[in-house]
C-alpha atoms as a PDB file:
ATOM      1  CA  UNK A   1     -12.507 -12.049   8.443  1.00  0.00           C
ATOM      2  CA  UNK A   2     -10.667  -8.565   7.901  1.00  0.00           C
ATOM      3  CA  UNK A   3     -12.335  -5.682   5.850  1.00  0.00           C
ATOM      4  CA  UNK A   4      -9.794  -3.213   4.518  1.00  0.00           C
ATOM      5  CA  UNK A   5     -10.996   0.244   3.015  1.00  0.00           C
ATOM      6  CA  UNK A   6      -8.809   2.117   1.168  1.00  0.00           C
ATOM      7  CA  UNK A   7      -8.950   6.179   1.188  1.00  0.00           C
ATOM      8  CA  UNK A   8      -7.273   9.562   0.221  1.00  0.00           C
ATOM      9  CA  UNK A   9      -7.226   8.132  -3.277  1.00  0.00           C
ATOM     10  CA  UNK A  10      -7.243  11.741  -6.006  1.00  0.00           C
ATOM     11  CA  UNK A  11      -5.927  13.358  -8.894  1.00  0.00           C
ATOM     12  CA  UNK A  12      -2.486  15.842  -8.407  1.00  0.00           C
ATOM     13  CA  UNK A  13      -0.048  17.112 -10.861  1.00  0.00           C
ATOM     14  CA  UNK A  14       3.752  16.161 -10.794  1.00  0.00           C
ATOM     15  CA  UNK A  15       5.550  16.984  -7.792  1.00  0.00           C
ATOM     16  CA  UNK A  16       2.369  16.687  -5.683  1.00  0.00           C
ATOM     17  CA  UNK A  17       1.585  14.611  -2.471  1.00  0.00           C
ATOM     18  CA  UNK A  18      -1.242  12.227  -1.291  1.00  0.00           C
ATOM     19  CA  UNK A  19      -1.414  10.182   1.708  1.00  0.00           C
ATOM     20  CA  UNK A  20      -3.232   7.010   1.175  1.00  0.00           C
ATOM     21  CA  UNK A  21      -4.895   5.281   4.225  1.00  0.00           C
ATOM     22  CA  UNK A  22      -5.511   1.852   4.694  1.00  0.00           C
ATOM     23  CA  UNK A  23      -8.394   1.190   7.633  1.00  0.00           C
ATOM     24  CA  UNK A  24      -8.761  -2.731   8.847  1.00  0.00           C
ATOM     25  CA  UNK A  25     -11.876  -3.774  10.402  1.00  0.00           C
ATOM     26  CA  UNK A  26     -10.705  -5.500  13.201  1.00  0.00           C
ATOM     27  CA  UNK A  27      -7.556  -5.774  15.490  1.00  0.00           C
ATOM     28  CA  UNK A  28      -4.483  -7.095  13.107  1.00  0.00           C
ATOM     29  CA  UNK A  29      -2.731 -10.477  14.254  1.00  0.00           C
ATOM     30  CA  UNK A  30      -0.140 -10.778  16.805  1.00  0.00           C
ATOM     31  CA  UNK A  31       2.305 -11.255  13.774  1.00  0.00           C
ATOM     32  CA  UNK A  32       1.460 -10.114  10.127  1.00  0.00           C
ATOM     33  CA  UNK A  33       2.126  -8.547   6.705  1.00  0.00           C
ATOM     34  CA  UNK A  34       0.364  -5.257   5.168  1.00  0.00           C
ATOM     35  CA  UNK A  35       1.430  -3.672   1.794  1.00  0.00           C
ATOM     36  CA  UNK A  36       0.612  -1.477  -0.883  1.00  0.00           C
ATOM     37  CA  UNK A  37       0.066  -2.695  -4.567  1.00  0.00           C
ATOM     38  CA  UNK A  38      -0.596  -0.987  -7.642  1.00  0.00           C
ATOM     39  CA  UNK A  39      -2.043  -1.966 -10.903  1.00  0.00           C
ATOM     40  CA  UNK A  40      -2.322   0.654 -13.798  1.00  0.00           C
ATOM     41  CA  UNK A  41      -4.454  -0.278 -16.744  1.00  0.00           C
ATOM     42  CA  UNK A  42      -2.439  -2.727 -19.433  1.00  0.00           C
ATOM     43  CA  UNK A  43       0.169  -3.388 -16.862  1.00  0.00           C
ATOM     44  CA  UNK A  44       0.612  -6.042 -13.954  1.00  0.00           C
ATOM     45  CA  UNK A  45      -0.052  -5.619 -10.442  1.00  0.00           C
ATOM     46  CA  UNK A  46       3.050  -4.806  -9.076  1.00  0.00           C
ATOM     47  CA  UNK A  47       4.455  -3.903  -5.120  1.00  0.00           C
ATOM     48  CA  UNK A  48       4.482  -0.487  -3.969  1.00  0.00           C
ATOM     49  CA  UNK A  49       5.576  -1.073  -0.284  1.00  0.00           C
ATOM     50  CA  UNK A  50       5.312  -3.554   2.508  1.00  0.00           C
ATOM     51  CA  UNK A  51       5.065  -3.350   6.198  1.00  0.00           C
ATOM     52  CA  UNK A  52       5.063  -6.560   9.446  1.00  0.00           C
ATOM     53  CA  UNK A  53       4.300  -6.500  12.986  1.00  0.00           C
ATOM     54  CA  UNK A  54       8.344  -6.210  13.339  1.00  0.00           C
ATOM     55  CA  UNK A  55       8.208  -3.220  12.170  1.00  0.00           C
ATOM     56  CA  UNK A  56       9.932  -3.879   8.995  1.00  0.00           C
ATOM     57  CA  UNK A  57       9.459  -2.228   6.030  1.00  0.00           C
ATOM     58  CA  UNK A  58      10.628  -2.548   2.347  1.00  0.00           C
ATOM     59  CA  UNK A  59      10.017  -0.565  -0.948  1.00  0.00           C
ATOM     60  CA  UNK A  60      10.073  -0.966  -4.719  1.00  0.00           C
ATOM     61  CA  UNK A  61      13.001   0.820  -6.534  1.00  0.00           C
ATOM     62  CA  UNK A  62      10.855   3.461  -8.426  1.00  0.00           C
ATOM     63  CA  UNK A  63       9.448   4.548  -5.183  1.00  0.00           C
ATOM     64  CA  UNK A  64      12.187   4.675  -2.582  1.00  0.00           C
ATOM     65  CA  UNK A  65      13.225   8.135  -0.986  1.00  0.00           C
ATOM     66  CA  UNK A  66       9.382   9.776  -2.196  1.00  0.00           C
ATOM     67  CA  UNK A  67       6.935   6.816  -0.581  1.00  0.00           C
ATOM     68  CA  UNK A  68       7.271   5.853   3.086  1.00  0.00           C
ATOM     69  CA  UNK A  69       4.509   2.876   4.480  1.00  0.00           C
ATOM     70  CA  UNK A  70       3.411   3.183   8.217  1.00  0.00           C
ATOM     71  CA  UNK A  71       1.089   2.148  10.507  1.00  0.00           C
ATOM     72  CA  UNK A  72      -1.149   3.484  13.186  1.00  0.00           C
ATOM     73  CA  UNK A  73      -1.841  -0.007  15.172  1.00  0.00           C
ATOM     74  CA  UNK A  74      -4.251   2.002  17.642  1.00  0.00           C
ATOM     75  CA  UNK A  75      -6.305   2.894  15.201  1.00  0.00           C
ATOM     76  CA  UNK A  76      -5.796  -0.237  12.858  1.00  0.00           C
ATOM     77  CA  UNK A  77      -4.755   2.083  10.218  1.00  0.00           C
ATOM     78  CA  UNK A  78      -1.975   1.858   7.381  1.00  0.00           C
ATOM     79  CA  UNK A  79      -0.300   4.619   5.369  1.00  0.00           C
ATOM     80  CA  UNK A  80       1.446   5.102   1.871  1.00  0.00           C
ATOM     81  CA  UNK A  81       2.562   8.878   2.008  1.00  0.00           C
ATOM     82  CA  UNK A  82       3.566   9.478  -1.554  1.00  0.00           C
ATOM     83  CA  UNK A  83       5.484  12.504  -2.084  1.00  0.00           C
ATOM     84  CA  UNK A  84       7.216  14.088  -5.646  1.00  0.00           C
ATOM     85  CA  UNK A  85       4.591  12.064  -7.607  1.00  0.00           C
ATOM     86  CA  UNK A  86       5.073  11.257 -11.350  1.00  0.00           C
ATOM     87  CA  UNK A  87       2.839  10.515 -13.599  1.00  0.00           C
ATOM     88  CA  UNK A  88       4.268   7.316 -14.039  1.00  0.00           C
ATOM     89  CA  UNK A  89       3.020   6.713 -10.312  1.00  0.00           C
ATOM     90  CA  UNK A  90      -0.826   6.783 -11.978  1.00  0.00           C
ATOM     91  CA  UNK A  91      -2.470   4.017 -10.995  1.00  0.00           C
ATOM     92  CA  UNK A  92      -5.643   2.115  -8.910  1.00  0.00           C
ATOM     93  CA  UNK A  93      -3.688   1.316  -5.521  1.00  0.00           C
ATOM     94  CA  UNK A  94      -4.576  -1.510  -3.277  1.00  0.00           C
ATOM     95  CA  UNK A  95      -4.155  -2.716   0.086  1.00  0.00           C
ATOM     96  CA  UNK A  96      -3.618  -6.451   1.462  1.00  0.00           C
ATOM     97  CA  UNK A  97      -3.326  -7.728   4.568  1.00  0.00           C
ATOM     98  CA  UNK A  98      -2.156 -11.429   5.940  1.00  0.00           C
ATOM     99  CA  UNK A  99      -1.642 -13.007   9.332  1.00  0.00           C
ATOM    100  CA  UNK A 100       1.758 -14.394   8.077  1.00  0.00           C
ATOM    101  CA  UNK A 101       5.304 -12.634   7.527  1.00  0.00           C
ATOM    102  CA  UNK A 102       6.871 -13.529   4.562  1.00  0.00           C
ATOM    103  CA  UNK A 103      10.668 -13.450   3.663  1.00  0.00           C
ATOM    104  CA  UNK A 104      10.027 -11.651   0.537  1.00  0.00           C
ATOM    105  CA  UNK A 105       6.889  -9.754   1.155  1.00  0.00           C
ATOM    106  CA  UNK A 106       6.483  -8.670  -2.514  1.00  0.00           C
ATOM    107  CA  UNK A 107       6.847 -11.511  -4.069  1.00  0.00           C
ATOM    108  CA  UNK A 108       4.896 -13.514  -1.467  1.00  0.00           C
ATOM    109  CA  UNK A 109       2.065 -10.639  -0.079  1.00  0.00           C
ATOM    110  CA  UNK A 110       0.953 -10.295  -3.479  1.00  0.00           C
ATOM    111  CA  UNK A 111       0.425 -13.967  -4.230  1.00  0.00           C
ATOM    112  CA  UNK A 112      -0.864 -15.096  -0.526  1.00  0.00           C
ATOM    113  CA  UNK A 113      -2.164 -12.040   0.977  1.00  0.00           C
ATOM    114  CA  UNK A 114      -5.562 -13.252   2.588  1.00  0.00           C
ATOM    115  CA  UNK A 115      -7.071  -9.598   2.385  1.00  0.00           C
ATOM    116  CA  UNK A 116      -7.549  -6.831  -0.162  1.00  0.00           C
ATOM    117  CA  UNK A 117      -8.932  -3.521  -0.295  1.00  0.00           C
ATOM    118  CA  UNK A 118     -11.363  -1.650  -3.020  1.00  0.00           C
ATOM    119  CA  UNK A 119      -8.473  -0.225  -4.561  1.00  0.00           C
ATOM    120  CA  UNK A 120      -8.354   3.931  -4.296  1.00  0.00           C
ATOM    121  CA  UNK A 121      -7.543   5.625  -7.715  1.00  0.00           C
ATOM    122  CA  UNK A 122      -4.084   8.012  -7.712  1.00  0.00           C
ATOM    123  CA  UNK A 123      -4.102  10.057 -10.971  1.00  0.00           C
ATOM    124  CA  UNK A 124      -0.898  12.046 -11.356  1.00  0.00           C
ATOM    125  CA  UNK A 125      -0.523  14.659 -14.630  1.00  0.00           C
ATOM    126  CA  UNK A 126       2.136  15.985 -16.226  1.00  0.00           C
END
């Protein structure tokens, strides 16, 4: 069983940065998937940003060039730096985690993904 806690969740105006951290409770798998997902109230869940233990890493349109995903495997820690925020960007953000890597890690980390987080709240105003 994996824990994730999501932190460095806040409230910043437009243009603004956070750095959202991802801790997992226990050593990750030899191979796996992590991600970031985001749900905003009336709207669906949808991929932020994905990460495996290749080191591969892919990104939803809206967020490429101001979001970049990494990982800290020493301290069993994953990132979502979010720079030039919108408000558009408002929204509870979660963290999943699976022992698998998928081909299409959006489509298939946010259906399969054994793990979540809390969520962490990102509030961005105009």
């Amino acid at each position: 069983q994996v824990q994730l806690v999501e932190s460095g969740g806040g409230s910043v105006q437009a243009g603004g940065s956070l750095r959202l951290s991802c801790a997992a409770s226990r050593d990750t798998y030899i191979t796996y998937s992590m991600g970031w997902f985001r749900q905003a109230p009336g709207k669906e869940r949808e991929g932020v940003a994905t990460i495996d233990s290749d080191g591969r890493t892919s990104y939803a349109d809206s967020v490429k060039g101001r979001f970049t995903i990494s990982q800290d495997n020493a301290k069993n820690t994953m990132y979502l730096q979010m720079n030039s925020l919108k408000p558009e960007d408002t929204a509870m953000y979660y963290c999943a985690a699976d022992s698998r890597v998928f081909s299409e890690p959006f489509q298939a980390l946010g259906v399969l993904a054994s793990y979540w987080g809390q969520g962490t709240q990102v509030t961005v105003s105009s």
